[in-house]
N, C-alpha and C. Protein backbone atom coordinates (compact mmCIF):
# COMPACT_ATOMS: atom_id res chain seq x y z
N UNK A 1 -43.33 -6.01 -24.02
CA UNK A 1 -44.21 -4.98 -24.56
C UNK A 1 -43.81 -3.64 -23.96
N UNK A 2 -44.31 -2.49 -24.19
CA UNK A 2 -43.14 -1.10 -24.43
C UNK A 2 -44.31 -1.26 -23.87
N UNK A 3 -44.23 0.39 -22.46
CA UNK A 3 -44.85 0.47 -21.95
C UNK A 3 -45.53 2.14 -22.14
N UNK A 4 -46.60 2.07 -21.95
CA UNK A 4 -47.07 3.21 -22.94
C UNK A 4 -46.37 5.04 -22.28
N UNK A 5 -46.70 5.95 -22.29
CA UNK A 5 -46.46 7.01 -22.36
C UNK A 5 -47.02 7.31 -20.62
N UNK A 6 -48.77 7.28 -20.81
CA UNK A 6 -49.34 7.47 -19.51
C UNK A 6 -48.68 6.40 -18.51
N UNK A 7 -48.72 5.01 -18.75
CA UNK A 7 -47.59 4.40 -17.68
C UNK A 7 -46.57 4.30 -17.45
N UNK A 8 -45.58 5.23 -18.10
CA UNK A 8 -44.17 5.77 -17.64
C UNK A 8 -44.59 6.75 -16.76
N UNK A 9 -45.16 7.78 -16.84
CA UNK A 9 -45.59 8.54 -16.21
C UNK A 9 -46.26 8.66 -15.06
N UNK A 10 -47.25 7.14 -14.78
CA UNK A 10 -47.46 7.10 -13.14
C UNK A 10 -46.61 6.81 -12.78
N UNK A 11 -45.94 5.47 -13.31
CA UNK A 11 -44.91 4.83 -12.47
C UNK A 11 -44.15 5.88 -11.92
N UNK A 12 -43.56 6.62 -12.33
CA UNK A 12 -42.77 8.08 -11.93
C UNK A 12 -43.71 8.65 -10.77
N UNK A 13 -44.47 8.47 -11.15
CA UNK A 13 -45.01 9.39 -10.25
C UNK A 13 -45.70 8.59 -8.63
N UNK A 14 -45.67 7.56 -8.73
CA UNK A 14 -45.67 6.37 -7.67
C UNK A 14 -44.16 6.29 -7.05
N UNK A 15 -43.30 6.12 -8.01
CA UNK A 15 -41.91 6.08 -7.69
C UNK A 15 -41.46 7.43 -6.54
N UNK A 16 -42.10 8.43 -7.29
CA UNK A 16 -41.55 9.69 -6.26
C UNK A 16 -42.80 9.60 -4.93
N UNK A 17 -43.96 9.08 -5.07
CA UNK A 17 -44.66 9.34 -4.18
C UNK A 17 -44.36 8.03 -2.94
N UNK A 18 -43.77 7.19 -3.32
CA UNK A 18 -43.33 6.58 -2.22
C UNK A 18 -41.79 6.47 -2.40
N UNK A 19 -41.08 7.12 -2.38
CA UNK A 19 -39.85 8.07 -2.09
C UNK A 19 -39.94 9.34 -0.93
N UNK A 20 -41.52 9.65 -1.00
CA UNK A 20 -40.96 10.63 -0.08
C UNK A 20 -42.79 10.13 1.38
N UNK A 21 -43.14 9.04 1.31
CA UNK A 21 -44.15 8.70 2.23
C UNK A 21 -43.78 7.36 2.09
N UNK A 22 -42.66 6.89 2.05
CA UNK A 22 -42.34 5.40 2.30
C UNK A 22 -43.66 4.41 1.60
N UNK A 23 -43.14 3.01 1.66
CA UNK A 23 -44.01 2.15 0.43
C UNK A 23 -44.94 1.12 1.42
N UNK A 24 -45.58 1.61 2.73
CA UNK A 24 -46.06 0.93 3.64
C UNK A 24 -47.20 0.85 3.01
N UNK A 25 -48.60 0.71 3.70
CA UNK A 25 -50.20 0.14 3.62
C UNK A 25 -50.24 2.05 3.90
N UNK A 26 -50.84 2.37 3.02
CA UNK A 26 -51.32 3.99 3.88
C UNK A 26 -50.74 5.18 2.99
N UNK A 27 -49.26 4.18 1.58
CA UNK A 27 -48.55 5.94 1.54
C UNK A 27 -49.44 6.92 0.41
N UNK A 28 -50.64 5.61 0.05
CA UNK A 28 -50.93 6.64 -1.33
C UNK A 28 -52.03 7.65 -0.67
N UNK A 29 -52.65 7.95 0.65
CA UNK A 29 -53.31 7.82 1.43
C UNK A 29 -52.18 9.41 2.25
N UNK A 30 -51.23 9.42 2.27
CA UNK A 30 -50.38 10.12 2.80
C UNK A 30 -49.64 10.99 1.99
N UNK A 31 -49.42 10.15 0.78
CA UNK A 31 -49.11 11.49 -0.73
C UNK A 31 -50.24 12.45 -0.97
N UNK A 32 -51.50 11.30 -0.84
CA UNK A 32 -52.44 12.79 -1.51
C UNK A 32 -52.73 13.73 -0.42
N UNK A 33 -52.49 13.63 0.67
CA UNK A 33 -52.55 14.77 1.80
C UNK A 33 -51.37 15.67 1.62
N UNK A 34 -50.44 15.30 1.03
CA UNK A 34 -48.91 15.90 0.90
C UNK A 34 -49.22 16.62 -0.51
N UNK A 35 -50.58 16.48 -1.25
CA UNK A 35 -50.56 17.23 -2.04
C UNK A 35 -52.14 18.05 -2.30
N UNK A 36 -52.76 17.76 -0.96
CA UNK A 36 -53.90 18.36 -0.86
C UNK A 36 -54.98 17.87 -1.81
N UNK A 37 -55.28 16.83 -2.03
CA UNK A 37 -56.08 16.28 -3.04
C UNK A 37 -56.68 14.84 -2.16
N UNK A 38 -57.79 14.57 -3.22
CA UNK A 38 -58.36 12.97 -2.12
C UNK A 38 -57.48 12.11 -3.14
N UNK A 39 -57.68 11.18 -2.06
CA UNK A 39 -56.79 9.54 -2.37
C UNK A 39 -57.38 9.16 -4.09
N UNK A 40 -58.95 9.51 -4.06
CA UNK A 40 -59.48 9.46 -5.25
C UNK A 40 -58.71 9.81 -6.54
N UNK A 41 -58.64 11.21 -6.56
CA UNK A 41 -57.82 12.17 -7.52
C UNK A 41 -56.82 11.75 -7.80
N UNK A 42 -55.72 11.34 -6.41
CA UNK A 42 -54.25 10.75 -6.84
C UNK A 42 -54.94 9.32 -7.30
N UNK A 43 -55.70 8.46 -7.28
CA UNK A 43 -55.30 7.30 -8.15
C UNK A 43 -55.65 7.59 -9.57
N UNK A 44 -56.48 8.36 -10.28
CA UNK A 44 -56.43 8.60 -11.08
C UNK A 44 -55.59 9.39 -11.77
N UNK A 45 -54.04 9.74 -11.55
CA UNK A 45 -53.10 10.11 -11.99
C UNK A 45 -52.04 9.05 -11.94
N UNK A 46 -52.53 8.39 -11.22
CA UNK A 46 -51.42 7.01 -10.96
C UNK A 46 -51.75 5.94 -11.57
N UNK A 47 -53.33 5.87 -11.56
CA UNK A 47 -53.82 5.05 -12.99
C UNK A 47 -53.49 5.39 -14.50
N UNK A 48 -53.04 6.93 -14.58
CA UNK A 48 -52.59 6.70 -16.26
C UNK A 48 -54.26 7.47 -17.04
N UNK A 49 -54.85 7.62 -15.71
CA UNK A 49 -56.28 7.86 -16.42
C UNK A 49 -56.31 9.73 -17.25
N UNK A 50 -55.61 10.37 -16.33
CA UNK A 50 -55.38 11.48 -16.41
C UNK A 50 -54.00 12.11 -15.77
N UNK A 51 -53.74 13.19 -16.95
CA UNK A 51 -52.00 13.75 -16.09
C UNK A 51 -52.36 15.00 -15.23
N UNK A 52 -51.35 15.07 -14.23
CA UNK A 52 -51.06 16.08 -13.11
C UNK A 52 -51.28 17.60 -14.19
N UNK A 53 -51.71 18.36 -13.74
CA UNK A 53 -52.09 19.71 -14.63
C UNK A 53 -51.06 20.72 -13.99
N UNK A 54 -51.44 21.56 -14.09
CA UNK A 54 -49.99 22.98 -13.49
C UNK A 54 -50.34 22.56 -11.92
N UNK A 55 -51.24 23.07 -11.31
CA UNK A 55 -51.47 22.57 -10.00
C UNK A 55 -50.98 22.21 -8.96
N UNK A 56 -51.18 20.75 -9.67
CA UNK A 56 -50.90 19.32 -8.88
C UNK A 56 -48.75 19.24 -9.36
N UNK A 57 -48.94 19.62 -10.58
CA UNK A 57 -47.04 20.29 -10.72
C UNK A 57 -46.29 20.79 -10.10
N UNK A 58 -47.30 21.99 -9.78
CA UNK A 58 -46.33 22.83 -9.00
C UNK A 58 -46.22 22.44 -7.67
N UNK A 59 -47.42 21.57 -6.89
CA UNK A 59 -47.52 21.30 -5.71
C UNK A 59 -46.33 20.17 -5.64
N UNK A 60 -45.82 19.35 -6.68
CA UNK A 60 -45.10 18.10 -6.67
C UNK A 60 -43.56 18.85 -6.72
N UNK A 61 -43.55 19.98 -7.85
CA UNK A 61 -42.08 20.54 -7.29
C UNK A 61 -42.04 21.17 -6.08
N UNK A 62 -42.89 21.71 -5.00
CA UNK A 62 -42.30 22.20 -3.65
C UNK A 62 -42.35 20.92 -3.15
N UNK A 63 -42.63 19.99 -3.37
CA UNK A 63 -42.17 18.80 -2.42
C UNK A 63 -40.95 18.48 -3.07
N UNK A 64 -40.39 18.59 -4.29
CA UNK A 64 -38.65 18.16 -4.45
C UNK A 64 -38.98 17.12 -6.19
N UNK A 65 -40.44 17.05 -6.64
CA UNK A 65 -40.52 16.16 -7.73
C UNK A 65 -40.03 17.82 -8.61
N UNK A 66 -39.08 17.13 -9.82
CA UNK A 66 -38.86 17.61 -11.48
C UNK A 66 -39.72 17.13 -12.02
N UNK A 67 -40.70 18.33 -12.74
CA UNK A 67 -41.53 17.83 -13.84
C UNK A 67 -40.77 17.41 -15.43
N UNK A 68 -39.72 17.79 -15.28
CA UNK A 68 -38.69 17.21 -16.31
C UNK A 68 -38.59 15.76 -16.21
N UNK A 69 -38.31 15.38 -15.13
CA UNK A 69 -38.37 13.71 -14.79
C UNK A 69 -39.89 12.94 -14.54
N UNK A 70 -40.44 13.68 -14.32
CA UNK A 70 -41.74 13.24 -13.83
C UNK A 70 -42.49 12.82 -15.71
N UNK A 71 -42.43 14.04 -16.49
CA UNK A 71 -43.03 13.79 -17.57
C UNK A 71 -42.29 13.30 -18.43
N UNK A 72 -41.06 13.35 -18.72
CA UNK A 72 -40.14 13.10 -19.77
C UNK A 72 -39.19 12.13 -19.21
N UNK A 73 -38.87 11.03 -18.05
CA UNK A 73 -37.91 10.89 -17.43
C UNK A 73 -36.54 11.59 -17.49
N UNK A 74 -36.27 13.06 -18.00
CA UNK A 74 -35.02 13.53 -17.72
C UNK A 74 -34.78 14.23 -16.54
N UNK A 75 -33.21 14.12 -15.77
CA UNK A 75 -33.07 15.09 -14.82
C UNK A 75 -33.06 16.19 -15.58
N UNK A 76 -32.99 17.61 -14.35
CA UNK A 76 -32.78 18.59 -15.07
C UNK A 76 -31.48 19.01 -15.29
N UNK A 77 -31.44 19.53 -16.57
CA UNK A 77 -30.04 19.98 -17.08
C UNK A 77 -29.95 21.38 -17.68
N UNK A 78 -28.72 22.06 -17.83
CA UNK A 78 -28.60 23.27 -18.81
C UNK A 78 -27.63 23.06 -20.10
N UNK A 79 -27.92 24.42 -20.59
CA UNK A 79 -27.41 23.84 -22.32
C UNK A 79 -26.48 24.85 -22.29
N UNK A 80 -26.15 25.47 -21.56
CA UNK A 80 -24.60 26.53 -21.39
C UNK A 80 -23.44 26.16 -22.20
């Protein structure tokens, strides 16, 4: 079964959040401090319940996430 739109999109976004707070007991707990939000807020973006807004975006690119990859799985590229 194809997996929907909102769950490409946590997974990505789980994927990068334990990429950069390791995948121990504690990291989702340690992402949302890395993005100033409660543990609450981040599961409900990781649930698929709701997407990251400009915000929580922009806070994910100074940590090193592409919202190109994050929403669309593409790296970023140019068309030169």
């Amino acid at each position: 079964m194809a997996k929907t739109y909102q769950q490409q999109v946590s997974q990505r976004l789980e994927k990068f959040g334990k990429s950069i707070c390791g995948d121990q007991y504690g990291w989702k707990s340690a992402f949302a401090r890395k993005l100033s939000i409660s543990p609450s807020a981040l599961g409900t973006y990781l649930s698929g319940t709701i997407f990251p807004g400009y915000q929580i975006l922009a806070r994910l690119y100074k940590l090193g996430c592409s919202s190109d990859w994050l929403l669309y799985g593409k790296s970023i590229t140019t068309n030169l």
